[in-house]
Protein backbone atom coordinates (compact mmCIF):
# COMPACT_ATOMS: atom_id res chain seq x y z
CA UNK A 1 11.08 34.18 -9.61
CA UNK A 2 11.22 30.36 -8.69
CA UNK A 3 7.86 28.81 -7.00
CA UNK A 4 8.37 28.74 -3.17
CA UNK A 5 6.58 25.59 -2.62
CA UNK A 6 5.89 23.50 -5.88
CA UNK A 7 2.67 21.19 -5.71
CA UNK A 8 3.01 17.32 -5.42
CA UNK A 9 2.13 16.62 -8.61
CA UNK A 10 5.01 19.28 -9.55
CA UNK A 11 7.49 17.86 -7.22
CA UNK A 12 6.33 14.14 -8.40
CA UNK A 13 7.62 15.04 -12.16
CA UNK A 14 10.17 17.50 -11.27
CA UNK A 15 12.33 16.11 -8.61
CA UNK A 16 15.27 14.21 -9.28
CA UNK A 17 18.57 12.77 -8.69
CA UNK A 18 21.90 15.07 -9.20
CA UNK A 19 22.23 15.31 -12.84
CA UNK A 20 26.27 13.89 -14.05
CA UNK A 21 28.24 16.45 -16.65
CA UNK A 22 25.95 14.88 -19.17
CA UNK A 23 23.01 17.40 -17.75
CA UNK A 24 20.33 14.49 -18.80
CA UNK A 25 16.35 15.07 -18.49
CA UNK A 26 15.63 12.37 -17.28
CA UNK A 27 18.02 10.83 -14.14
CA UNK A 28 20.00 7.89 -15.34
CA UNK A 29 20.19 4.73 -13.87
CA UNK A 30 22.89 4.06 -11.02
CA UNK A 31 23.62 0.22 -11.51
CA UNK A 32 26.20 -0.10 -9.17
CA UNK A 33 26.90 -2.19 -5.46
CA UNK A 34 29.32 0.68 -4.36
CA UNK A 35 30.48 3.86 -4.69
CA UNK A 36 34.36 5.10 -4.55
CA UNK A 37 36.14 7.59 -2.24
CA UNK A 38 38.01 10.10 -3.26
CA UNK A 39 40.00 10.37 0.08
CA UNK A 40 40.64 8.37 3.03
CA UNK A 41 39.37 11.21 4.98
CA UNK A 42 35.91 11.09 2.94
CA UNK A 43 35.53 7.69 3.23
CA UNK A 44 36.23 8.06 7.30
CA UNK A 45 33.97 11.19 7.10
CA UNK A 46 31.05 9.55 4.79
CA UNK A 47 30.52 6.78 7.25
CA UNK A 48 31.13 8.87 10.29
CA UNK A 49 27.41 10.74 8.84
CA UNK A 50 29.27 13.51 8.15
CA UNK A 51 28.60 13.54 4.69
CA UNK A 52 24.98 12.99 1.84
CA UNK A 53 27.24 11.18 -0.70
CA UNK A 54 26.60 7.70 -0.78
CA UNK A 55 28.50 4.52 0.06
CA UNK A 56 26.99 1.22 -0.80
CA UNK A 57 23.54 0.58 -2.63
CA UNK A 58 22.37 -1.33 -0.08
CA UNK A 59 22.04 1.86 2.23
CA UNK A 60 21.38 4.57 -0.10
CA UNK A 61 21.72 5.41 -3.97
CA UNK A 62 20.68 8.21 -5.88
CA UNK A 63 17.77 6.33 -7.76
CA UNK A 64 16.58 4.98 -4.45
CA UNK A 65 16.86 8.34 -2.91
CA UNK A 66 14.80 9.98 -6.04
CA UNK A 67 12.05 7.71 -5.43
CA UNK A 68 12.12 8.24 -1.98
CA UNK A 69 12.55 12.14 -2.45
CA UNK A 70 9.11 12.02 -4.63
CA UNK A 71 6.66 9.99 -2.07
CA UNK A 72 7.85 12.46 1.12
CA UNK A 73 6.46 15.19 -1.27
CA UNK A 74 3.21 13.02 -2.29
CA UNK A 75 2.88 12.04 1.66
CA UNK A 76 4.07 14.72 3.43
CA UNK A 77 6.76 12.23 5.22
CA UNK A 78 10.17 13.59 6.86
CA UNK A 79 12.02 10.66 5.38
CA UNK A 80 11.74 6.86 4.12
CA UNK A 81 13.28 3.88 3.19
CA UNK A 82 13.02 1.56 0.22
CA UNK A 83 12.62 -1.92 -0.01
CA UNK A 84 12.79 -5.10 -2.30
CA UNK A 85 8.52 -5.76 -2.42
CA UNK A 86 5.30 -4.58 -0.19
CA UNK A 87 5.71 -7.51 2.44
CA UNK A 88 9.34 -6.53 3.01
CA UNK A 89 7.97 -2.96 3.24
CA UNK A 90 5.47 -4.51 6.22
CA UNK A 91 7.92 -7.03 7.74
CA UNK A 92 10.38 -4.26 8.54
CA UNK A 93 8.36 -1.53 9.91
CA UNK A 94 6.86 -4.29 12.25
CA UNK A 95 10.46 -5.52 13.06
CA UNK A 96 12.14 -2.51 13.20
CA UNK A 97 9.73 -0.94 15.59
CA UNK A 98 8.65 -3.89 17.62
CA UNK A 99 10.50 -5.97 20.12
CA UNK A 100 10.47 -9.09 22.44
CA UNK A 101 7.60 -8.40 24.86
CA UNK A 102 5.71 -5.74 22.80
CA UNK A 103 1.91 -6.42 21.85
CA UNK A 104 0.63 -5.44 18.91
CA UNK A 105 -3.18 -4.48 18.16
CA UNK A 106 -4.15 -5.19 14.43
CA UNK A 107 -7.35 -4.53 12.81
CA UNK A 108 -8.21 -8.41 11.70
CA UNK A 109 -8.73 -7.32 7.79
CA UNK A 110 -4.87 -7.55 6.52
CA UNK A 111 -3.81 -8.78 3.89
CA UNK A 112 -3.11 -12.96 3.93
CA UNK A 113 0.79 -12.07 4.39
CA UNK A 114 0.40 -9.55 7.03
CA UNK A 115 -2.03 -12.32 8.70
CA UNK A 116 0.61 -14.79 8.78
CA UNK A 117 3.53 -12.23 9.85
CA UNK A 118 1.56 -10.78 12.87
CA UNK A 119 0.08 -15.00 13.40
CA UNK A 120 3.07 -17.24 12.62
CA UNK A 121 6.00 -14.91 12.90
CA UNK A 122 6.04 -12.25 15.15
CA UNK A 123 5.09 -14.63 18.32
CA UNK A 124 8.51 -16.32 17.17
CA UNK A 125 10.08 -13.20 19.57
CA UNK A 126 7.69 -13.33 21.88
CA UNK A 127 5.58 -10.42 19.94
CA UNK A 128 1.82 -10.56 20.53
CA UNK A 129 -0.93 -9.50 19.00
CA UNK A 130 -4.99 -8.32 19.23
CA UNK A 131 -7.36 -8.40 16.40
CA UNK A 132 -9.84 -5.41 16.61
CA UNK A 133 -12.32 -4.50 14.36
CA UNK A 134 -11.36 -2.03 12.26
CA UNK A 135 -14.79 -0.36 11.79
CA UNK A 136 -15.48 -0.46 15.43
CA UNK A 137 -13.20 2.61 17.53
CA UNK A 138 -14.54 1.02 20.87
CA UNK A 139 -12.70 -2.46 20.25
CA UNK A 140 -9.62 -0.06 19.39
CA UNK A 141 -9.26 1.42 22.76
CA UNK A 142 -10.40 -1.72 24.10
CA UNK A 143 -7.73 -3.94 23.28
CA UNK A 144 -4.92 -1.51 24.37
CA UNK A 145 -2.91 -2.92 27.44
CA UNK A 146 0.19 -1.55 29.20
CA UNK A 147 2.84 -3.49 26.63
CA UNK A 148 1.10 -2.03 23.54
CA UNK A 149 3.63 -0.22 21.42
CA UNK A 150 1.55 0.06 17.95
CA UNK A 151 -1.68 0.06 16.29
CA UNK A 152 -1.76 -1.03 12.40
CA UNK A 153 -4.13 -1.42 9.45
CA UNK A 154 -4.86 -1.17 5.91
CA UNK A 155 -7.69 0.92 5.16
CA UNK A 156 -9.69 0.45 2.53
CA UNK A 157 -8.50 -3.22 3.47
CA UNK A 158 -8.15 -5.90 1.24
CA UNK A 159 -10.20 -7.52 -0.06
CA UNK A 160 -13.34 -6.31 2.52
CA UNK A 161 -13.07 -2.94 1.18
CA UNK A 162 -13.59 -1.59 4.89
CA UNK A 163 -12.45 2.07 6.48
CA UNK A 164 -11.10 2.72 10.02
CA UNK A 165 -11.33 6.58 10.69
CA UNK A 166 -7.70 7.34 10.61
CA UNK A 167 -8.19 10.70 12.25
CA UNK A 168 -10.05 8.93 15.10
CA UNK A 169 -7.25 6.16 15.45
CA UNK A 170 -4.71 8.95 15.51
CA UNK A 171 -6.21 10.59 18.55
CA UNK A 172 -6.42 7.37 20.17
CA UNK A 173 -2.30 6.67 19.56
CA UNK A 174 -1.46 10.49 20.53
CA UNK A 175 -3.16 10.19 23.76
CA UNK A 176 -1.83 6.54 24.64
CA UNK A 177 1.52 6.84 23.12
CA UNK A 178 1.55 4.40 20.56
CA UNK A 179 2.68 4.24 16.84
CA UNK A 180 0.08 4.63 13.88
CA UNK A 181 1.17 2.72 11.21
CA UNK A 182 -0.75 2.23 8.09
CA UNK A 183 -0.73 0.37 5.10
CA UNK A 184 -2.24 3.36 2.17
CA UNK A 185 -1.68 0.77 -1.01
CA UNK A 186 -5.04 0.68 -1.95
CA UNK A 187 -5.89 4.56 -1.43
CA UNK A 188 -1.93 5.57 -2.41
CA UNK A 189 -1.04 9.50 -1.36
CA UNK A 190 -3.54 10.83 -4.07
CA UNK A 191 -6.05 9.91 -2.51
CA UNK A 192 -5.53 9.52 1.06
CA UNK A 193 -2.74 10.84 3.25
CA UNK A 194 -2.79 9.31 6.79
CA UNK A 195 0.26 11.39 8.02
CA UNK A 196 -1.42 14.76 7.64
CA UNK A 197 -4.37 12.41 10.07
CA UNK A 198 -2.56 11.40 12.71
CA UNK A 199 -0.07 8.28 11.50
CA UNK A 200 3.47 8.23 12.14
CA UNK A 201 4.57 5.73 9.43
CA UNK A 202 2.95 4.34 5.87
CA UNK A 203 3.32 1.62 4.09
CA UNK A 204 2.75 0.68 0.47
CA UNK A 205 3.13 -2.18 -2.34
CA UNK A 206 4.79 -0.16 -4.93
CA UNK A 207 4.28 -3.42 -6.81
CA UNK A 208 1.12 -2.17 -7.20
CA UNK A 209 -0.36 1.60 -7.71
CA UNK A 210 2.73 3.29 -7.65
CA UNK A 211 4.11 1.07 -10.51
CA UNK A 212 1.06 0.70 -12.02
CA UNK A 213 1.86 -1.86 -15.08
CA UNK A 214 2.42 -5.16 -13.60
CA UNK A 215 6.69 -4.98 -14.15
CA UNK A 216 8.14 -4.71 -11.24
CA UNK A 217 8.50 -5.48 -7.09
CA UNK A 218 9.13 -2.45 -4.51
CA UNK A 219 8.09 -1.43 -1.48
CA UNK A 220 8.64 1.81 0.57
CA UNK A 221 7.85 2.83 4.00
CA UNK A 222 7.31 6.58 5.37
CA UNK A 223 7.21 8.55 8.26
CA UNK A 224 8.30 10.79 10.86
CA UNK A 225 12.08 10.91 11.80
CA UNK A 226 11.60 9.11 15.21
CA UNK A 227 10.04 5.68 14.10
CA UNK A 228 11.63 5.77 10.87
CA UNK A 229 15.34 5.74 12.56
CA UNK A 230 14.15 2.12 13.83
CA UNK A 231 13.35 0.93 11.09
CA UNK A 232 16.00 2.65 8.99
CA UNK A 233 18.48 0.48 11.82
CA UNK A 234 16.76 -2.85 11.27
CA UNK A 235 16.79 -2.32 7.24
CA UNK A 236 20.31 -1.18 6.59
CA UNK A 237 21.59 -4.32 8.76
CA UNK A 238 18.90 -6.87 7.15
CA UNK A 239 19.33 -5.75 3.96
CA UNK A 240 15.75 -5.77 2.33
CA UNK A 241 17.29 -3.36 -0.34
CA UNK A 242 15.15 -2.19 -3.94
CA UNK A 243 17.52 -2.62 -6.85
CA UNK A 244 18.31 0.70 -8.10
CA UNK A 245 16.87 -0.56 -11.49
CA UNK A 246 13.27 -1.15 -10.08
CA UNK A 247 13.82 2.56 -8.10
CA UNK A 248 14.26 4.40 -11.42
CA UNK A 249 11.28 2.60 -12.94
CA UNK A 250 8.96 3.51 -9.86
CA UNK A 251 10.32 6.81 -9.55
CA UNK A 252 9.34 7.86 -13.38
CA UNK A 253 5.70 5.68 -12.76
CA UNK A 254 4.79 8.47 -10.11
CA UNK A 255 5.02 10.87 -12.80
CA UNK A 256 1.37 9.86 -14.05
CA UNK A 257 0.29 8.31 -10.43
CA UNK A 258 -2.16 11.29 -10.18
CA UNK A 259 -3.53 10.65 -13.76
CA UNK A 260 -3.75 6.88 -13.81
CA UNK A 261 -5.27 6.75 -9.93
CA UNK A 262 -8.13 9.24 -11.33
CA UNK A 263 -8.61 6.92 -14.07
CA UNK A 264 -9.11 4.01 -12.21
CA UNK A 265 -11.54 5.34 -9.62
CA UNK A 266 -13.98 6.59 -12.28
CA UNK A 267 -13.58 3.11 -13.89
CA UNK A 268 -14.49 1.22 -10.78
CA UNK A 269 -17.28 3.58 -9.39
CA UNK A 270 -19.16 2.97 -12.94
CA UNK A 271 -17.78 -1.18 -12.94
CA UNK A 272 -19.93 -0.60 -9.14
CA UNK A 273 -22.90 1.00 -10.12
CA UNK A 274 -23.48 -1.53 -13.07
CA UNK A 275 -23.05 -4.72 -10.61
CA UNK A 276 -25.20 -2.89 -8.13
CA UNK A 277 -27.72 -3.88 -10.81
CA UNK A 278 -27.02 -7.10 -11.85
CA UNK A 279 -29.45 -9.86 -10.58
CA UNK A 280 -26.52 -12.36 -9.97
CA UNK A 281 -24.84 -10.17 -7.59
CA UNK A 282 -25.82 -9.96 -3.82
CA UNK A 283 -24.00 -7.14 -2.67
CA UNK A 284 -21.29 -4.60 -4.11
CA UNK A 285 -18.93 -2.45 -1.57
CA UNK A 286 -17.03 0.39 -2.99
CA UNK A 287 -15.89 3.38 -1.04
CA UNK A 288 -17.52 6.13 -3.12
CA UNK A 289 -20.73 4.24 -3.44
CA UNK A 290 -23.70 5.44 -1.58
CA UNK A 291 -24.58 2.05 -0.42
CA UNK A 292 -21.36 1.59 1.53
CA UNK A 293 -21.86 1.24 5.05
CA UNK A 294 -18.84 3.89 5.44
CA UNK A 295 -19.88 6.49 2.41
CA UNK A 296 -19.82 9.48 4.51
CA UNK A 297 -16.54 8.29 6.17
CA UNK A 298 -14.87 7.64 2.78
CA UNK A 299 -16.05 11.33 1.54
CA UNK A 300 -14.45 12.62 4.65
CA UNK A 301 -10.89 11.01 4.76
CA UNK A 302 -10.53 10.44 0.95
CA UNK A 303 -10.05 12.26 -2.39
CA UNK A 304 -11.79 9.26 -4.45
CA UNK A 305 -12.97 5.38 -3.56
CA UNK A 306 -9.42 4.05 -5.48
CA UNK A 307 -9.70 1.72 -8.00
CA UNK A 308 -11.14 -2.12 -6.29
CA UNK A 309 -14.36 -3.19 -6.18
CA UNK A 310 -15.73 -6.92 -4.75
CA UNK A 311 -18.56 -8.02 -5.12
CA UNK A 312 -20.59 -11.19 -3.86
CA UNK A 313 -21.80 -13.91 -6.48
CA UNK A 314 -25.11 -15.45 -5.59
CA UNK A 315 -23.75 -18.92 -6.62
CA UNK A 316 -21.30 -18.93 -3.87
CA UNK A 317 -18.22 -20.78 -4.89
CA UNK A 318 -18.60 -22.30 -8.16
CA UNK A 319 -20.25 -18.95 -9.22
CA UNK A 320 -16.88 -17.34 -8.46
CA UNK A 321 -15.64 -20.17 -10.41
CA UNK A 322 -17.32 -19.56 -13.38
CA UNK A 323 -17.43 -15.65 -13.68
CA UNK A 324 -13.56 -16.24 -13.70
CA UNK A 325 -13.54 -18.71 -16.64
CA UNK A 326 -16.31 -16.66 -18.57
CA UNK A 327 -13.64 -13.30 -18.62
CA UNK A 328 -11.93 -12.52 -22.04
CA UNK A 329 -10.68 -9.13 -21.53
CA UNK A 330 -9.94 -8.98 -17.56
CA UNK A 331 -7.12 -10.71 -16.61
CA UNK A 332 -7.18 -13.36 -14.17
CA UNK A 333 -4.19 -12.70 -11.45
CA UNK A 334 -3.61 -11.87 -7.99
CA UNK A 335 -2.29 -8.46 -8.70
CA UNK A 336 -3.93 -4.81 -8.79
CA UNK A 337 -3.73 -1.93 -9.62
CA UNK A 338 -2.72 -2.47 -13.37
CA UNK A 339 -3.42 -1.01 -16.46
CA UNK A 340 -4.89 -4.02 -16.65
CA UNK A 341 -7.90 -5.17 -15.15
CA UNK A 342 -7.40 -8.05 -13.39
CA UNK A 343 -10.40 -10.59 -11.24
CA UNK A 344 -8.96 -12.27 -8.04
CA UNK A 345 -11.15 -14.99 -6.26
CA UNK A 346 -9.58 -14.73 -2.93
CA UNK A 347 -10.83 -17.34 -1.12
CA UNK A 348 -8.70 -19.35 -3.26
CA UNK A 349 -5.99 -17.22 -3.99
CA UNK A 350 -4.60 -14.36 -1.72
CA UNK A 351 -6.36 -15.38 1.56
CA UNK A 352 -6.39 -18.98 1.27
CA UNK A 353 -4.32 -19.57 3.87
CA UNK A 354 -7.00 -18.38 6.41
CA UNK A 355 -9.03 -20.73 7.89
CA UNK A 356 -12.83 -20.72 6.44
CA UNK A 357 -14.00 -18.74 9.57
CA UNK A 358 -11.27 -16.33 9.90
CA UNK A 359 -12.22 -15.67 6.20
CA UNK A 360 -15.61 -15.15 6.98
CA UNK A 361 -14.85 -13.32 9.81
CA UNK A 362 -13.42 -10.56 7.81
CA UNK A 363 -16.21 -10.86 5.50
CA UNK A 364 -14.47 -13.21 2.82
CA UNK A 365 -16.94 -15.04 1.44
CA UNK A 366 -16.75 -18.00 -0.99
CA UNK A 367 -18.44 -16.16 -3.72
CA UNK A 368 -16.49 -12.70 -2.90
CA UNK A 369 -14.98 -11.72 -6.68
CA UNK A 370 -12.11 -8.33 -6.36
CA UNK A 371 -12.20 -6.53 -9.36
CA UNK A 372 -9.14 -4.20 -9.98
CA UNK A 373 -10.14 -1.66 -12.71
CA UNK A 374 -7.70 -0.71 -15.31
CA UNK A 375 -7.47 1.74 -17.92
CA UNK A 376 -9.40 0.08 -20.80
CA UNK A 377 -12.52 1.08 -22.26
CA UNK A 378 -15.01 1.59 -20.18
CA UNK A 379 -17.95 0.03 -22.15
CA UNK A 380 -15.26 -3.30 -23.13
CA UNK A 381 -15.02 -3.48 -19.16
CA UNK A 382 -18.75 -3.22 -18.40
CA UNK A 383 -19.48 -6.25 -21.30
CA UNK A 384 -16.76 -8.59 -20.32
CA UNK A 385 -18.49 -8.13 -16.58
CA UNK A 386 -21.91 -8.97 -17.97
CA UNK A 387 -20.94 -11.68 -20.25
CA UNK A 388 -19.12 -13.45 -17.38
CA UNK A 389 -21.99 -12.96 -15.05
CA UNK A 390 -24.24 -15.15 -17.48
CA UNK A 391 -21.41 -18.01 -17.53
């Protein structure tokens, strides 16, 4: 008797590309630009659609297509698409689903990419956009006009660590029509699955979680078939293609996403609670901490508070400065979600290309640390913390 409907977990180890004669365990990788026809007639037929084989890496290939098989299952997604990092991921569900005329309402926490996309880029085609905030539903509905086509956020964003209520929002773009898109790289689909809320497409840095060890670049976007034929369109023509190599190594990382995600969050809830304490700190904000102004929203739409934590240095900027230099064990990077655990200043770093009040708008301060918690020792974690506080 075969399981009707395996969990995601399951389907995250067990699914996989069509074994060759060689019947391996594990899928192989498919290194290759093209693929060859056996017929004129299949070749006529495979790019009619009339056939699943595939035809050039750049559309499809069967490491791509495993990766892409696994996150449906972990998001609950009809279908997806691949791409070569997380900003090509964002860039062409924006593209592929926007066009000349369209406005565009953004919660004004994104990351310092997205900023510039939505800011620099998108108003290059005549594509405008509203910041909202994303804690507030009213400003939400309020910044809706007749050309809106979409509504988009990260949530938890980075590096504010704030929540919109995705089941809220999705209401809200039901009733006026609108796409949902979100960006779930901080939460990933163990712990938060915006589809199954109300969203039509997600978005993730597979750079980041999904990888999990600092080696490689991807990006993938989900969703329903009716967006995701947009953007499917705009990709296959653009090209913003993941190399089968870097699909086979995200593909077997989801295989302990569940573990490692679990890992992290009870690393950073304990990294929380300890510089909750700490004299030199003047506020903490993590999702499953009881002092977050959106605790009993985070309980509701998430499995676990993920694995970031910022905090605010009473020193301001030079305090940043120096807990950075004072770290031995945590790395200092822009990434997340290692096994490493890495400090980012990001006044300095990621969001530096804000100005100082559009920073501080979205509650970037000067002294604002992001801690992403890896998978060392706990008690190594909470002394290299303490150590560097006193620098």
């Amino acid at each position: 008797m075969s399981i009707q409907k395996p969990g995601p977990q399951t389907q995250a180890i067990r699914l996989q590309a069509k074994r060759s004669s060689y019947k391996e365990h594990s899928a192989p990788i498919y290194m290759t630009s093209s693929f060859v026809f056996d017929s004129a007639e299949e070749a006529r037929a495979l790019f009619a659609g009339e056939g699943d084989n595939p035809i050039y890496s750049r559309y499809s290939n069967p490491n791509t297509d495993e990766f892409i098989e696994k996150m449906c299952a972990l998001e609950g997604a009809d279908t997806g698409i691949t791409t070569a990092s997380g900003m090509s991921a964002i860039f062409t569900t924006l593209a592929g689903l926007l066009n000349q005329g369209d406005h565009l309402v953004s919660a004004r926490a994104v990351f310092g990419s997205s900023h510039q996309i939505i800011t620099q880029i998108l108003p290059r085609w005549g594509i405008q956009h509203t910041y909202v905030d994303m804690t507030k539903p009213q400003e939400w509905e309020q910044a809706i006009t007749p050309k809106t086509k979409m509504l988009f956020l990260e949530t938890p964003s980075n590096p504010g660590m704030d929540l919109a209520d995705l089941e809220q929002l999705g209401k809200l773009a039901k009733e006026k029509g609108l796409w949902l898109v979100v960006d779930n790289c901080f939460a990933t689909p163990v712990l938060q699955k915006p589809l199954e809320m109300g969203a039509h497409v997600v978005i993730h840095s597979a750079t980041k979680y999904i990888d999990g060890q600092g080696r490689s670049l991807g990006g993938i976007i989900l969703g329903d078939k009716n967006p995701m034929e947009a953007v499917y369109f705009f990709a296959k023509h653009s090209g913003p293609c993941l190399s089968p190599f870097n699909s086979w190594l995200l593909s077997k990382s989801l295989e302990t996403l569940a573990l490692r995600v679990k890992q992290h969050g009870a690393n950073a809830l304990a990294l929380a609670k300890v510089l909750e304490k700490n004299p030199a700190v003047s506020w903490v904000k993590y999702p499953f901490l009881p002092s977050h102004p959106q605790y009993t929203l985070a309980q509701k739409q998430m499995q676990g508070g993920g694995g970031i934590v910022t905090f605010e240095l009473k020193g301001g900027l030079q305090a940043g400065r120096n807990f950075l230099d004072g770290l031995s064990i945590i790395s200092r990077s822009a990434n997340l979600g290692d096994t490493r655990s890495i400090a980012t200043h990001p006044a300095s770093t990621t969001h530096s290309k804000l100005t100082e009040e559009e920073r501080l708008t979205v509650g970037i301060t000067p002294g604002l640390i992001r801690i992403s918690a890896g998978l060392e020792d706990l008690e190594d974690l909470i002394e290299d913390i303490e150590v560097a506080l006193k620098f």
